[in-house]
C-alpha atoms as a PDB file:
ATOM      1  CA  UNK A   1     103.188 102.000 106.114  1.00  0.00           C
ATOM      2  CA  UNK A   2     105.750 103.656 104.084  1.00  0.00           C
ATOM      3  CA  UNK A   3     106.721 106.966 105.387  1.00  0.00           C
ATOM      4  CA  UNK A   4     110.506 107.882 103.636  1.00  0.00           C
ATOM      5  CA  UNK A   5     111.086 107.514  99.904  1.00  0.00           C
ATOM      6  CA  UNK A   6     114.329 106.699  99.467  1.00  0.00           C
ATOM      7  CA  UNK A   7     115.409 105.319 102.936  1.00  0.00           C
ATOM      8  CA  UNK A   8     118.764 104.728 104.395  1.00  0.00           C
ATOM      9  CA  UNK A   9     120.264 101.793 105.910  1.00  0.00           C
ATOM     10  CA  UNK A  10     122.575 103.891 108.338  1.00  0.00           C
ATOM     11  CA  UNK A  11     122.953 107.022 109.151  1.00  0.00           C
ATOM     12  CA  UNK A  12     123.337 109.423 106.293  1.00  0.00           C
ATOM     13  CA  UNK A  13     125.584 112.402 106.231  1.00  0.00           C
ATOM     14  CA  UNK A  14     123.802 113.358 102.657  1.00  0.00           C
ATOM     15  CA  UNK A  15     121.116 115.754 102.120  1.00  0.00           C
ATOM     16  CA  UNK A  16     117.672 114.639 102.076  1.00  0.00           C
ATOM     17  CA  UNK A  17     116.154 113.471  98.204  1.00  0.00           C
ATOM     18  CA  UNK A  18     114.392 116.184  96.639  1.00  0.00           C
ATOM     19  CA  UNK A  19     110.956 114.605  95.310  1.00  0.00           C
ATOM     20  CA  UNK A  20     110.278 114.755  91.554  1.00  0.00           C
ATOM     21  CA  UNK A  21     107.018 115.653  89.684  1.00  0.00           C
ATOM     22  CA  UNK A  22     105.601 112.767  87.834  1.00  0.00           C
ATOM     23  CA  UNK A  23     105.577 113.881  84.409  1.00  0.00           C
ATOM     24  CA  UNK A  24     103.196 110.990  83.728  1.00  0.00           C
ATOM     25  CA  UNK A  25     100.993 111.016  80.784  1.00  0.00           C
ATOM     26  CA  UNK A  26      97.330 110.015  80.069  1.00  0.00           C
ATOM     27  CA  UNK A  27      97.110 107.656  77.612  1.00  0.00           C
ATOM     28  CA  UNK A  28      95.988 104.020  76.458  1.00  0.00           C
ATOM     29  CA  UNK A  29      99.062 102.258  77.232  1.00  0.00           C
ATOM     30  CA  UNK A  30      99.277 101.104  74.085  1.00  0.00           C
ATOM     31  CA  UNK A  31     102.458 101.832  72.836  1.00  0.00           C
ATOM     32  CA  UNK A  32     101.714 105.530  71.487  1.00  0.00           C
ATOM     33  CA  UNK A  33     103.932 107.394  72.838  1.00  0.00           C
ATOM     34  CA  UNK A  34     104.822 106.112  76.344  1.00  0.00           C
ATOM     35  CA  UNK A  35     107.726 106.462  78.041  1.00  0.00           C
ATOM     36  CA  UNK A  36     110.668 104.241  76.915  1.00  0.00           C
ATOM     37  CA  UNK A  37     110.291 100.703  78.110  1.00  0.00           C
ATOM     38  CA  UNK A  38     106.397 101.211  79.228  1.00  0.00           C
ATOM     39  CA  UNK A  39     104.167  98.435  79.163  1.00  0.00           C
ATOM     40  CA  UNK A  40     102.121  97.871  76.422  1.00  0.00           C
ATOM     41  CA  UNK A  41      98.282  97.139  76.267  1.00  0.00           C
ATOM     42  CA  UNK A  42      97.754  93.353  75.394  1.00  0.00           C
ATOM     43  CA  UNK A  43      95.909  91.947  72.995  1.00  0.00           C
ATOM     44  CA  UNK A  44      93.852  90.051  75.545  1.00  0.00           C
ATOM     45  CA  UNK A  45      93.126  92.850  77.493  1.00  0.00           C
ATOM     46  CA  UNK A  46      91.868  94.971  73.856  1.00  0.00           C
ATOM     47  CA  UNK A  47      89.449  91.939  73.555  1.00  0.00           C
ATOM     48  CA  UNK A  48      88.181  90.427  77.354  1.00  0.00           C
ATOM     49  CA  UNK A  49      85.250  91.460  78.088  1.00  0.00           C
ATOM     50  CA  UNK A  50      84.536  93.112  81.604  1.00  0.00           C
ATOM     51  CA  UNK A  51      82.753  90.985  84.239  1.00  0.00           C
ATOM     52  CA  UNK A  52      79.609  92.651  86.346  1.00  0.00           C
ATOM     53  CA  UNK A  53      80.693  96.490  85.845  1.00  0.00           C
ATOM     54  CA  UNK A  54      77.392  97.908  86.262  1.00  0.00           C
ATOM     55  CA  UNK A  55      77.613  95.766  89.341  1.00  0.00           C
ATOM     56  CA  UNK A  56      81.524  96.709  90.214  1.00  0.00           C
ATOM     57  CA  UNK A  57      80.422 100.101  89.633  1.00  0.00           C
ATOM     58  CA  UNK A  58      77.550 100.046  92.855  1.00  0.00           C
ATOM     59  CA  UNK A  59      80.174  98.419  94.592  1.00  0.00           C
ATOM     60  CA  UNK A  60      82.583 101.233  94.010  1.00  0.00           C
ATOM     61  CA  UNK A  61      79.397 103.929  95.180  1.00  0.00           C
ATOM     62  CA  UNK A  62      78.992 101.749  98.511  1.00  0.00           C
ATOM     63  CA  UNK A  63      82.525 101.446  99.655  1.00  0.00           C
ATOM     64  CA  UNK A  64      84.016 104.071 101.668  1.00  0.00           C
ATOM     65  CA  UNK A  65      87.650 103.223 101.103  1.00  0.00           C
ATOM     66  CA  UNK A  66      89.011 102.290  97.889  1.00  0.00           C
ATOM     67  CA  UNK A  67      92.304 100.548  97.505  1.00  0.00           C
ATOM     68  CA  UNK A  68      94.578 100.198  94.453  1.00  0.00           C
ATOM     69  CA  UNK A  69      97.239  98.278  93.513  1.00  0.00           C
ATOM     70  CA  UNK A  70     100.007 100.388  91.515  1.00  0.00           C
ATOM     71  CA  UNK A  71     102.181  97.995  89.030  1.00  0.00           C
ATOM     72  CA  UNK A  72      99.788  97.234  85.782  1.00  0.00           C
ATOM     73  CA  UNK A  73      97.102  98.562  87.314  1.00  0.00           C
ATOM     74  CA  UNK A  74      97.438 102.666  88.453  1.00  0.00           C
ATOM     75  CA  UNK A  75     100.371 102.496  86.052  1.00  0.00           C
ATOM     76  CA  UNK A  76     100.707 100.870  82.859  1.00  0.00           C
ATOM     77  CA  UNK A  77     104.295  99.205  83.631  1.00  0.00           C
ATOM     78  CA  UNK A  78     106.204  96.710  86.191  1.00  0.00           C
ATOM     79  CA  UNK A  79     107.944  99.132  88.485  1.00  0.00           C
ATOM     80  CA  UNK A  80     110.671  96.690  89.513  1.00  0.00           C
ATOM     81  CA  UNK A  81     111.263  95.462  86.148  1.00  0.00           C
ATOM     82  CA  UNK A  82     111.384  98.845  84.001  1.00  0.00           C
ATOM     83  CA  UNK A  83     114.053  99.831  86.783  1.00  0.00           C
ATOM     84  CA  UNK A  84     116.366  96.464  86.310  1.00  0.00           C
ATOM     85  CA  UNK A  85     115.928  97.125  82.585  1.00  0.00           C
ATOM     86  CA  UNK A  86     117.308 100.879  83.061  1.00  0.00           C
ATOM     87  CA  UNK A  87     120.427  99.798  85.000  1.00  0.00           C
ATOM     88  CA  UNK A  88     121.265  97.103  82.595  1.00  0.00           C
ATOM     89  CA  UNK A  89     119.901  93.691  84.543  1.00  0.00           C
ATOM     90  CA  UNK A  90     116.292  93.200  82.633  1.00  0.00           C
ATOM     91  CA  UNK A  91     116.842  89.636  81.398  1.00  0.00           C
ATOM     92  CA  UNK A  92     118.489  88.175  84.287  1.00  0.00           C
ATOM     93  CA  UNK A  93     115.911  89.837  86.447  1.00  0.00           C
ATOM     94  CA  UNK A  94     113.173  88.249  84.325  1.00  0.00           C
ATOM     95  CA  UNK A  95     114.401  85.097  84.619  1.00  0.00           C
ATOM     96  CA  UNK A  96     114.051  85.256  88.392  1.00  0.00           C
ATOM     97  CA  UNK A  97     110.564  86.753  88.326  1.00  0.00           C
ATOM     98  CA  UNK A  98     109.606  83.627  85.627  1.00  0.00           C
ATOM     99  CA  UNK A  99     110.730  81.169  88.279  1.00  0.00           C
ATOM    100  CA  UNK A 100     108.839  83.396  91.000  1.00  0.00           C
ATOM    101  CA  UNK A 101     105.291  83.024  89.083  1.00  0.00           C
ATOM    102  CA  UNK A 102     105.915  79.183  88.821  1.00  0.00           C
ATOM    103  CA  UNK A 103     106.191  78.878  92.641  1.00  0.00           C
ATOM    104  CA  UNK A 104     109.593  78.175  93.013  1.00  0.00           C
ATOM    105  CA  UNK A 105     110.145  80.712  95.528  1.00  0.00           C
ATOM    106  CA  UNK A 106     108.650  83.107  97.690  1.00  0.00           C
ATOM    107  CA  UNK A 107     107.611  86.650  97.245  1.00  0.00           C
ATOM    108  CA  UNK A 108     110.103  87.980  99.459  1.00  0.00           C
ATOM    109  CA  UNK A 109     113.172  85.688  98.419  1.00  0.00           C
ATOM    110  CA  UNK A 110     112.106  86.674  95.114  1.00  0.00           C
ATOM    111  CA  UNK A 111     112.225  90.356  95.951  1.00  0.00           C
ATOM    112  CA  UNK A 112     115.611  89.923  97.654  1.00  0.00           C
ATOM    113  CA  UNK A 113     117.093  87.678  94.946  1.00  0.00           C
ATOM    114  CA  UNK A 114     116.088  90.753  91.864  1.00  0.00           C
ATOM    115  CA  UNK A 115     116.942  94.044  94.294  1.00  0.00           C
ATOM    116  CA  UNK A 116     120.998  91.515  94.552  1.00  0.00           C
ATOM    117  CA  UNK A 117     120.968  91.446  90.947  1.00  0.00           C
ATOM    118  CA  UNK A 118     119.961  95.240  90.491  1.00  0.00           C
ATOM    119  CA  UNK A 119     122.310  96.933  93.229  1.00  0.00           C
ATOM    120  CA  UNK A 120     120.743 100.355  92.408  1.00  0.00           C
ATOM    121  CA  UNK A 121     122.166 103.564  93.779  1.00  0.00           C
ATOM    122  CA  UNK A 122     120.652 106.004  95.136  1.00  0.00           C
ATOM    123  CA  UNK A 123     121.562 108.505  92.477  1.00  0.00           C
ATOM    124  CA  UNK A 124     119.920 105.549  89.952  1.00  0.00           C
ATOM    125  CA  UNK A 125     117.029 105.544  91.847  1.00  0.00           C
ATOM    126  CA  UNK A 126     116.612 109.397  90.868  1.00  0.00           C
ATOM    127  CA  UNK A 127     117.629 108.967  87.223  1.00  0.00           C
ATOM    128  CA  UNK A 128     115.352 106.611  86.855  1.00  0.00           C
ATOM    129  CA  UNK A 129     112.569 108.435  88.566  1.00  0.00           C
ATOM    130  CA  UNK A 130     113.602 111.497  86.584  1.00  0.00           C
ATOM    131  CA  UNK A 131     114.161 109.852  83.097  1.00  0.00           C
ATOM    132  CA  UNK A 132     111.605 107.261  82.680  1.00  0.00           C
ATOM    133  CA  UNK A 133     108.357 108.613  84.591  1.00  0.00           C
ATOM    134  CA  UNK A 134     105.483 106.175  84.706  1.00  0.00           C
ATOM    135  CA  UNK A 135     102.664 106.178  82.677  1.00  0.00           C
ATOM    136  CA  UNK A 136      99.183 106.669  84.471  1.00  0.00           C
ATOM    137  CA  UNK A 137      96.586 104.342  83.041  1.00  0.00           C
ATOM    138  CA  UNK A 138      93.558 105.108  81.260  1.00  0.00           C
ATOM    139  CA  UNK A 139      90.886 107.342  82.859  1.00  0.00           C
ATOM    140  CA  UNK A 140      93.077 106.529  85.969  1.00  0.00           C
ATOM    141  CA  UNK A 141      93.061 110.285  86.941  1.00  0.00           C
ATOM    142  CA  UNK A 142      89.917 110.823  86.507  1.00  0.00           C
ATOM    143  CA  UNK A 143      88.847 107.855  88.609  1.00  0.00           C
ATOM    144  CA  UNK A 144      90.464 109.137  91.547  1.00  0.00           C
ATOM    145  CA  UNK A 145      89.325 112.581  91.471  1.00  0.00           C
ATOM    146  CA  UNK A 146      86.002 111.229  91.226  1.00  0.00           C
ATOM    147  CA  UNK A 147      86.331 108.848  94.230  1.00  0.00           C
ATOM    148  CA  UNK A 148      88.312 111.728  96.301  1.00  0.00           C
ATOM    149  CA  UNK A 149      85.092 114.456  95.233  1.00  0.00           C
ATOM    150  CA  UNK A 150      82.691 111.848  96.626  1.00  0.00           C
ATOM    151  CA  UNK A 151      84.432 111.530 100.091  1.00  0.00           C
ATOM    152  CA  UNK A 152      86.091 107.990  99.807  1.00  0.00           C
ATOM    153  CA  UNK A 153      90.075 107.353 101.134  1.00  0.00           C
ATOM    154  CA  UNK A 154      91.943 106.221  98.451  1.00  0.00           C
ATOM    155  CA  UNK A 155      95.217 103.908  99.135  1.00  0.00           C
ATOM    156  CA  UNK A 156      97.687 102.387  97.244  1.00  0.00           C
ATOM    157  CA  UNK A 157      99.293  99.384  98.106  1.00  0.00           C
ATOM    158  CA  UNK A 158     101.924  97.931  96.113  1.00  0.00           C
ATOM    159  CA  UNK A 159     104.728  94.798  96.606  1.00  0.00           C
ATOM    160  CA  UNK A 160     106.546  97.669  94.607  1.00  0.00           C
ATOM    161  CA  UNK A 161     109.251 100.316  96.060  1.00  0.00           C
ATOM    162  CA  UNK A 162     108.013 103.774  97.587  1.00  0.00           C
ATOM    163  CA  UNK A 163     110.353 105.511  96.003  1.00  0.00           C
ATOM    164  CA  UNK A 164     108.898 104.958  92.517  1.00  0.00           C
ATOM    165  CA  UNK A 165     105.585 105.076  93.953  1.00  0.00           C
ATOM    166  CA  UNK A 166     105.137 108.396  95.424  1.00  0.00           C
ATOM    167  CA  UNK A 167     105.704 110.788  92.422  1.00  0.00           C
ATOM    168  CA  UNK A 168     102.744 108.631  91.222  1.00  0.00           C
ATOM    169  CA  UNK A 169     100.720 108.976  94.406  1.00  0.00           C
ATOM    170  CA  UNK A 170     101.461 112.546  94.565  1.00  0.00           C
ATOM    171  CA  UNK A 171     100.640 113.605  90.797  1.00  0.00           C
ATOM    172  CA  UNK A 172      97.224 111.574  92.284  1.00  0.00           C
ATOM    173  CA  UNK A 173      96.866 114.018  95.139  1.00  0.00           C
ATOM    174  CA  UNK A 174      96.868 110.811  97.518  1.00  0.00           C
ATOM    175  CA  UNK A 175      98.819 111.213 100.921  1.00  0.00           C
ATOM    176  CA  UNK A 176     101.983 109.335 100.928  1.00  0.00           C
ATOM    177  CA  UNK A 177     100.483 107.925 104.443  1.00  0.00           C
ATOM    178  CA  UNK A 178      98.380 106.407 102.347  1.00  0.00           C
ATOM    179  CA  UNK A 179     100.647 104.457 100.388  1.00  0.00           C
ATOM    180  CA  UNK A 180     101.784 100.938 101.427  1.00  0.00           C
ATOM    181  CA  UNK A 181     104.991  99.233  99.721  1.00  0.00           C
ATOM    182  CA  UNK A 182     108.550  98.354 100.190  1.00  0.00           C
ATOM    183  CA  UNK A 183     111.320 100.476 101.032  1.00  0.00           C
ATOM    184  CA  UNK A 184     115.024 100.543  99.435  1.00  0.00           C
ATOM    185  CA  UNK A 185     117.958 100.549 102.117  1.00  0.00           C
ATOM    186  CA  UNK A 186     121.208 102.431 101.577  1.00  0.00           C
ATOM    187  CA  UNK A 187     123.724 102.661 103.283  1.00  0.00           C
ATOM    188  CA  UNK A 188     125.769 105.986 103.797  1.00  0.00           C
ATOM    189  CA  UNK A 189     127.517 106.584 100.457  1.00  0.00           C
ATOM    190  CA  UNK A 190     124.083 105.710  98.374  1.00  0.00           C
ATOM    191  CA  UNK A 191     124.937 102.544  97.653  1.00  0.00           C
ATOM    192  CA  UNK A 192     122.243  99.660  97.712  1.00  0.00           C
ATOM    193  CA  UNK A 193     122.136  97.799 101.403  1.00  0.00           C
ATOM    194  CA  UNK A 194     118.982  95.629 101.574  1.00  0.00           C
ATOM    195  CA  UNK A 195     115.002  96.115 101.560  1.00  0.00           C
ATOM    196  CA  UNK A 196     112.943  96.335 104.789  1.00  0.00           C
ATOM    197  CA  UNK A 197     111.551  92.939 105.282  1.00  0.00           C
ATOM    198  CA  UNK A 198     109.430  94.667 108.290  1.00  0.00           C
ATOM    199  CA  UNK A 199     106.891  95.971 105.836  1.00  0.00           C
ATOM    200  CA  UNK A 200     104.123  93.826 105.320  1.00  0.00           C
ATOM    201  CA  UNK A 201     104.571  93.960 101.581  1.00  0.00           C
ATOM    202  CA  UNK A 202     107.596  92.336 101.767  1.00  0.00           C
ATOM    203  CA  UNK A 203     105.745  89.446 101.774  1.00  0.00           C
ATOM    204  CA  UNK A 204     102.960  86.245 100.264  1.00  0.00           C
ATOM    205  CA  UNK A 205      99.913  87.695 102.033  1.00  0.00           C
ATOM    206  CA  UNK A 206     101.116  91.128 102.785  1.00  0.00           C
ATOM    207  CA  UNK A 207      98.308  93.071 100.824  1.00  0.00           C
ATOM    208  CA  UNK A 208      95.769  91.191 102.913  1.00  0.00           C
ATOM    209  CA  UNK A 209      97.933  92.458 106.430  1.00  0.00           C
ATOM    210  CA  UNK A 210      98.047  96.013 104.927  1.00  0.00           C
ATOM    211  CA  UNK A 211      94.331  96.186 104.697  1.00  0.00           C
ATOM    212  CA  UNK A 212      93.705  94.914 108.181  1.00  0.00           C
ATOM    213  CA  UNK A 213      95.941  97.769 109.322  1.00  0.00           C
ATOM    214  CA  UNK A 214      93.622  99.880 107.054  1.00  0.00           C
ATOM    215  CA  UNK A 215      90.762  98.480 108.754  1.00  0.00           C
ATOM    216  CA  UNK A 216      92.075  99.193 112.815  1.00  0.00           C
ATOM    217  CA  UNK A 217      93.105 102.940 111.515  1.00  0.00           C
ATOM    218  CA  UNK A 218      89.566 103.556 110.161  1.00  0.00           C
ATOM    219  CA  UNK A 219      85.781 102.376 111.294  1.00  0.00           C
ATOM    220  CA  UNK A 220      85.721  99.134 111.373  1.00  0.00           C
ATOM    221  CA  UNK A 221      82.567  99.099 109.584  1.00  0.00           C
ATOM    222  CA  UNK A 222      83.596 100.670 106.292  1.00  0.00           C
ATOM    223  CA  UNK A 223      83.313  98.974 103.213  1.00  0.00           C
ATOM    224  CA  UNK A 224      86.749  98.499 101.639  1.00  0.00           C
ATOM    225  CA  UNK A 225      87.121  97.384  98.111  1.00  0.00           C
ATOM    226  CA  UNK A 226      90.774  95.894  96.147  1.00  0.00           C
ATOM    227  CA  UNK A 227      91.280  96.730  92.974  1.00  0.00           C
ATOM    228  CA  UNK A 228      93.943  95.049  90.854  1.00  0.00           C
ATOM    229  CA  UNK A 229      95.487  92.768  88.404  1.00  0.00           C
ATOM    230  CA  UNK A 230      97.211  90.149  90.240  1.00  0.00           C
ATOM    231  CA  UNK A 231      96.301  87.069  92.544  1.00  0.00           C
ATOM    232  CA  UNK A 232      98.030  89.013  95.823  1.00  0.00           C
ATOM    233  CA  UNK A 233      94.991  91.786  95.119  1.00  0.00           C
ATOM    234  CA  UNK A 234      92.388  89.104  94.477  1.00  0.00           C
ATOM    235  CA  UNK A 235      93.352  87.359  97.539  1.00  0.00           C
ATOM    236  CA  UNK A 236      93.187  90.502  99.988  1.00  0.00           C
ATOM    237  CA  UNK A 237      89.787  89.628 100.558  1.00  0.00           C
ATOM    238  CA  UNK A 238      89.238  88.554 103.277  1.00  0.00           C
ATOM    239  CA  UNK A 239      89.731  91.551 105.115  1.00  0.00           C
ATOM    240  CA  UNK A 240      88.622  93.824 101.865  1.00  0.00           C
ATOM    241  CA  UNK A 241      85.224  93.226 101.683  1.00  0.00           C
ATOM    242  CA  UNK A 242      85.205  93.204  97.843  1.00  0.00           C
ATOM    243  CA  UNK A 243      87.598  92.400  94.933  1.00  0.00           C
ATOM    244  CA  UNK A 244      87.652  94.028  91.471  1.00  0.00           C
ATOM    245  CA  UNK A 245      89.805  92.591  88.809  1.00  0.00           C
ATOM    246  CA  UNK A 246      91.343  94.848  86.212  1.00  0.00           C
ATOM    247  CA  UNK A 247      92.943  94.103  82.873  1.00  0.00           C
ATOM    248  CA  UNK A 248      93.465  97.303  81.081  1.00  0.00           C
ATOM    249  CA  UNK A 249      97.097  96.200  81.100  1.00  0.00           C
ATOM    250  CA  UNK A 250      97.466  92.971  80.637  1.00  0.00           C
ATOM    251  CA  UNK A 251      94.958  90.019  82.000  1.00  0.00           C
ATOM    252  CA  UNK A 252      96.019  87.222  84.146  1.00  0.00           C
ATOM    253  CA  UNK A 253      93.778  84.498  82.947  1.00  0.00           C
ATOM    254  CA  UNK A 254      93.274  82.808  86.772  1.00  0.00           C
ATOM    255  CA  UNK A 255      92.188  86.226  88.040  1.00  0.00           C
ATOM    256  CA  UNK A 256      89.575  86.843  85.033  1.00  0.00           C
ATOM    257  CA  UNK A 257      88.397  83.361  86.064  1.00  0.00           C
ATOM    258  CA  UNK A 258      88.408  84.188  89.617  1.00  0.00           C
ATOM    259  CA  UNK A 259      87.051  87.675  89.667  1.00  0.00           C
ATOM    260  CA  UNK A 260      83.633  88.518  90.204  1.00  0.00           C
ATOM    261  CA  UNK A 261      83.705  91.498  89.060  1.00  0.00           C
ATOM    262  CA  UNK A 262      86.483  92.389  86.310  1.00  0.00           C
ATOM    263  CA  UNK A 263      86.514  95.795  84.125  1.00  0.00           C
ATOM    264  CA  UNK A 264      89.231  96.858  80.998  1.00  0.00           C
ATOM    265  CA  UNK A 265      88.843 100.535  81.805  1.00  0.00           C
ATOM    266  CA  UNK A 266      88.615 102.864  84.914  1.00  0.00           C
ATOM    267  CA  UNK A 267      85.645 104.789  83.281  1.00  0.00           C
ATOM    268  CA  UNK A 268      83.599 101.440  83.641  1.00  0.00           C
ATOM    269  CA  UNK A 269      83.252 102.093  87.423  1.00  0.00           C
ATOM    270  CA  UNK A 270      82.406 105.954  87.439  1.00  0.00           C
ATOM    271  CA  UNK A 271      78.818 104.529  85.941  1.00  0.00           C
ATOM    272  CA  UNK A 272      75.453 106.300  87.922  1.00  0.00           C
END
């Protein structure tokens, strides 16, 4: 679990980050408007059709905790990749994550290969946080106050960093001990130092291990349900108990296919 948001590799004689208001925005992801280099609403997603949502949405009522992924799915944009963008390394860092979605490598030599190339500060970190806020997805908001008023935990759990994570979280009103993801190492001065490879996002299969921690912190009969865009959400279950694919972002074709139940819109599951 991630408990500091912008961690240290040593022993830091610097004062503690100050945390910054999201200053996120409610929109379509679709271009109008969004914060500079946000993701924009696909065509495929405009025109795919959701899978089961009257369905999804009785799943949603039966489960007691509800976990989210956060990259193209709570937000509209690719935390990782809006950040190597902002400090200059976009294209080389898309060329890594290209070769990372054809197999090549894994998830975390892939992580530790992009975070090389980026080298952010600390004080980047900030700017970035501070400058280019994320942009909550549609009826996002909404969905989560509606799952916190009828008594389910919410988590998020993300192969993203905490740092960028936890404005979003708290703008959400969800506990940061609540949030699963990677951490950013720095050494005394600021400077980049590594990632902690002891988080279990750090890794192929580590949505899967944060839900079975889920799962020995809470009754080991509740219901939990995944909710993302990605094959690492689809294949947290087993231990979720269900899977629900989302494309208001963009839609991976192999997850559609995949997906049992699949909705274009947060609103889709808030059905009586």
């Amino acid at each position: 679990m991630s408990g500091s948001v912008l961690s240290l590799a040593r022993p830091a004689a610097a004062a503690a980050t100050n945390g910054h208001n999201l200053l996120a925005k409610q929109l379509n992801c679709n271009g109008n408007g969004t914060a500079g280099g946000a993701a924009k609403t696909t065509v495929a997603s405009a025109i795919t059709p959701p899978k089961q949502p009257q369905l999804a949405a009785k799943v949603i009522q039966q489960s007691q905790i509800v976990c989210f992924d956060v990259d193209s799915t709570v937000i509209c944009e690719e935390g990782i990749d809006e950040l190597a963008e902002y400090c200059g390394k976009g294209s080389e860092v898309a060329r890594v994550t290209k070769e990372a979605m054809g197999g090549a490598m894994t998830f975390q030599d892939a992580l530790k290969i992009r975070l090389n190339i980026i080298r952010p500060t600390q004080q980047q970190v900030r700017d970035f946080i501070r400058e280019r806020p994320s942009t909550l997805s549609k009826n996002v908001r909404r969905f989560v106050a509606h799952l916190k008023a009828e008594g389910k935990q919410v988590y998020l759990i993300s192969g993203g960093f905490d740092c960028l994570i936890a404005p979003v979280a708290n703008e959400l009103g969800i506990p940061l001990k609540n949030v699963y993801a990677n951490k950013m190492l720095f050494d005394y001065l600021g400077e980049y130092d590594s990632f902690d490879i002891t988080q279990p996002t750090s890794r192929s299969g580590g949505k899967a291990e944060a839900i079975a921690l889920i799962k020995q912190e809470n009754s080991g009969d509740s219901l939990i349900t995944m909710i993302g865009d990605g094959a690492t959400d689809l294949e947290a279950v087993p231990p979720a108990n269900y899977f629900i694919g989302f494309g208001g972002n963009v839609v991976r074709p192999e997850v559609y296919r995949r997906a049992q139940y699949y909705v274009t819109d947060f609103e889709q599951l808030m059905a009586e």
